[in-house]
C-alpha atoms as a PDB file:
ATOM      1  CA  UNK A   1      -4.275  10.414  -3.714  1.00  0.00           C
ATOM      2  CA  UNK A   2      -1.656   8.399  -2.270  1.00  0.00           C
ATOM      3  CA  UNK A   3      -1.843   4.803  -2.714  1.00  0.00           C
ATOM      4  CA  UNK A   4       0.248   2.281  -0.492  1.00  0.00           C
ATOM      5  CA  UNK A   5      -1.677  -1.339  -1.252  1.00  0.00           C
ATOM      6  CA  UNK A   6       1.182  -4.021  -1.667  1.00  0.00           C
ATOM      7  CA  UNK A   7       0.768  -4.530  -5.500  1.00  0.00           C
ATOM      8  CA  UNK A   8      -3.449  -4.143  -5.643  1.00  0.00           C
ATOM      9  CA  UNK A   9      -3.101  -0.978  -7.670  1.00  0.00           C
ATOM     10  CA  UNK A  10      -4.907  -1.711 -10.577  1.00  0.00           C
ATOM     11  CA  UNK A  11      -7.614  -2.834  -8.109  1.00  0.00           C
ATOM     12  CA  UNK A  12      -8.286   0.346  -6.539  1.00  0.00           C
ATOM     13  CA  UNK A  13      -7.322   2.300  -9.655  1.00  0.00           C
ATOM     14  CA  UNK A  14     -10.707   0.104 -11.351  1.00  0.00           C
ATOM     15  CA  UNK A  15     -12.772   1.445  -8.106  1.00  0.00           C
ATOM     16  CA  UNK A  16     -11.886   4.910  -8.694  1.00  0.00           C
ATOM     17  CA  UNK A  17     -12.659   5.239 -12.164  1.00  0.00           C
ATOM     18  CA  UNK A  18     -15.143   7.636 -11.671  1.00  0.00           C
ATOM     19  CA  UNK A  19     -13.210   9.737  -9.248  1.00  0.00           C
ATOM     20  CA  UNK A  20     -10.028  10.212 -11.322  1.00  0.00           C
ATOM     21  CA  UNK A  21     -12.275  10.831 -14.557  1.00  0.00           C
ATOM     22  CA  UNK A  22     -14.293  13.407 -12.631  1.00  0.00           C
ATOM     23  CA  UNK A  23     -11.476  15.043 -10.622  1.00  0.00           C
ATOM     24  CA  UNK A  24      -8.050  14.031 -12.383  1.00  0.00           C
ATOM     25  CA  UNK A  25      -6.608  13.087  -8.630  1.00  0.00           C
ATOM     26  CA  UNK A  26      -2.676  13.755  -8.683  1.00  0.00           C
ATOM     27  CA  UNK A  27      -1.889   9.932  -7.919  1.00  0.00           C
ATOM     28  CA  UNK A  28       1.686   8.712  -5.836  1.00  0.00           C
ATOM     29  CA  UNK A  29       2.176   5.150  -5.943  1.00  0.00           C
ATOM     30  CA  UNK A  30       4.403   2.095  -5.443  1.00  0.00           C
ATOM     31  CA  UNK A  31       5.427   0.574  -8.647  1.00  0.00           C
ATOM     32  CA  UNK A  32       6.949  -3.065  -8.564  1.00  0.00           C
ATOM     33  CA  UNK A  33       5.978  -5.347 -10.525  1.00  0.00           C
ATOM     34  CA  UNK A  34       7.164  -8.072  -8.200  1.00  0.00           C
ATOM     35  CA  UNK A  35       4.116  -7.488  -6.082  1.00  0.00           C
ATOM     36  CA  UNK A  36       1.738  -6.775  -9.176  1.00  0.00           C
ATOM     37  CA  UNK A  37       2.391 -10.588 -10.326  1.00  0.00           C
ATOM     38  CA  UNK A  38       0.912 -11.484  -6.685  1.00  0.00           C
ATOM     39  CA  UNK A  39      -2.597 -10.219  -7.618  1.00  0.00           C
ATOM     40  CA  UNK A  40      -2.432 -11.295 -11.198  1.00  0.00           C
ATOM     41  CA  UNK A  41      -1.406  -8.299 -12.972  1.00  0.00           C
ATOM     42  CA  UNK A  42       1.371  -7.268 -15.670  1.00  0.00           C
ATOM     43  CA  UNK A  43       3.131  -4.175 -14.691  1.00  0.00           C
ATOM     44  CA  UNK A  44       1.778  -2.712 -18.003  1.00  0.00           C
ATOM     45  CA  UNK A  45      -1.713  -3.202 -17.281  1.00  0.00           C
ATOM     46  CA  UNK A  46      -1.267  -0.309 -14.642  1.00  0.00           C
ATOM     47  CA  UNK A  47       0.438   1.722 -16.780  1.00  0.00           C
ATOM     48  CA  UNK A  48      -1.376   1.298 -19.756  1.00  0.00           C
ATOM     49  CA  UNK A  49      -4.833   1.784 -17.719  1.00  0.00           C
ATOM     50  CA  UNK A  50      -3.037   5.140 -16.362  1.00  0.00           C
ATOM     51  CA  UNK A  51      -2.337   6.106 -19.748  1.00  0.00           C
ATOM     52  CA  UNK A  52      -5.985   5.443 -21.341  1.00  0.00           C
ATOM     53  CA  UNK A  53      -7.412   7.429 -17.935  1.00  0.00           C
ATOM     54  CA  UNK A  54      -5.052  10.340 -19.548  1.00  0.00           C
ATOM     55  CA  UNK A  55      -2.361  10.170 -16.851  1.00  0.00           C
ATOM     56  CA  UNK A  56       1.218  10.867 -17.494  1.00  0.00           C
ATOM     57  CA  UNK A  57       3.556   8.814 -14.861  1.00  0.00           C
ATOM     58  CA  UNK A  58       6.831  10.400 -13.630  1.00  0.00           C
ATOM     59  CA  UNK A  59       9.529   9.313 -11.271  1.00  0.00           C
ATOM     60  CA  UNK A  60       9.705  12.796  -8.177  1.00  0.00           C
ATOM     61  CA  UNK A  61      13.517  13.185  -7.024  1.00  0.00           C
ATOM     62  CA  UNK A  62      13.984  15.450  -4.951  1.00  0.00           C
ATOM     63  CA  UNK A  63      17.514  17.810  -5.447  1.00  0.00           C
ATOM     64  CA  UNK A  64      18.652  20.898  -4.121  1.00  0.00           C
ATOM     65  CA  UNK A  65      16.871  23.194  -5.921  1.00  0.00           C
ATOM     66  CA  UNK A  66      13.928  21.520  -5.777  1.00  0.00           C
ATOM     67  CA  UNK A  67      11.302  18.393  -7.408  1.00  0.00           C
ATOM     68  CA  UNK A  68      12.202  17.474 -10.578  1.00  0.00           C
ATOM     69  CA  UNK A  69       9.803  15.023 -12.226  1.00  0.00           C
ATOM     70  CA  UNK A  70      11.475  12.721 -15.145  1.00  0.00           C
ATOM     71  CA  UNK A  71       8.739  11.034 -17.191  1.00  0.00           C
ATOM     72  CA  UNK A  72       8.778   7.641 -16.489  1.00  0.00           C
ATOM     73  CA  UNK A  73       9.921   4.598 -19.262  1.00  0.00           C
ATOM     74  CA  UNK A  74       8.779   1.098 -18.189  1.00  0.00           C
ATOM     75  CA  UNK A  75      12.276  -0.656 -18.206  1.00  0.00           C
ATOM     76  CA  UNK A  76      13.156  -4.082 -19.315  1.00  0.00           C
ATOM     77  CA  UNK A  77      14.645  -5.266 -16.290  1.00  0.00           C
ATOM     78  CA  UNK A  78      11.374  -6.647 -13.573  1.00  0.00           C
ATOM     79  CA  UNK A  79      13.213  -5.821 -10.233  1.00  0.00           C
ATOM     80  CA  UNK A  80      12.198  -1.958 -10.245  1.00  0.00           C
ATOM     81  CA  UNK A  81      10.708  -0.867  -7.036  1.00  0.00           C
ATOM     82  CA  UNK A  82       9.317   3.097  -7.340  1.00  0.00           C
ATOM     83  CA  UNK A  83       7.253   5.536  -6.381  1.00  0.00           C
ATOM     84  CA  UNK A  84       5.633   7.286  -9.154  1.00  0.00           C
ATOM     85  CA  UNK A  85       3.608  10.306  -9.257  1.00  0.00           C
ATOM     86  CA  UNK A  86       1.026  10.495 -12.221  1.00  0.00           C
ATOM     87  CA  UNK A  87      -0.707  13.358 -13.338  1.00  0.00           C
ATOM     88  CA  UNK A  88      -3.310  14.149 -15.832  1.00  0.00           C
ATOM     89  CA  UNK A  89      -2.022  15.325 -19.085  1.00  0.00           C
ATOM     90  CA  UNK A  90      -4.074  18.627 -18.781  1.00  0.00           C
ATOM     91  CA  UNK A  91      -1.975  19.310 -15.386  1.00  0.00           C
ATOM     92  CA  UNK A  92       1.610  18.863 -16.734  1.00  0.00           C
ATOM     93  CA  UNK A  93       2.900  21.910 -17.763  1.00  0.00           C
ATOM     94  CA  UNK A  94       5.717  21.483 -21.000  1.00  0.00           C
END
């Protein structure tokens, strides 16, 4: 599921609760918290909500030989603007 909603993640995440429970939907997202902080929300809210729904959040780069997923770290600094892909944990393989 690809989600492109201008810092409302967390919103639509809530409404699709019962999808991503039932069917573990491989999410891509924008992450900035710049936008979260217009609806309200702390960038770790999303993450944290991710993380209780049993996601694990990457950053995708793309390289010559391929994707290569690097798990993501929140940083310190609040003028990050990503895409992140999130994945149950059941789906990652090690």
């Amino acid at each position: 599921m690809k989600l492109n909603v201008e810092g409302a993640e967390l919103k639509v995440f809530w409404g699709s609760t019962r999808i991503l429970s039932a069917f573990g939907a491989a999410l891509i997202f924008e992450f900035d918290p710049r936008l979260l902080a217009t609806y309200g929300f702390h960038p770790t809210a999303v993450l944290s909500f991710l993380n209780a729904m049993g996601y694990r959040l990457f950053l995708p780069r793309t390289k010559a030989d391929g994707l290569v997923l690097t798990p993501f770290q929140f940083p310190r600094r609040a003028d990050i603007h990503v895409n992140l892909l999130a994945l149950k944990h059941d789906d990652v393989r090690r």
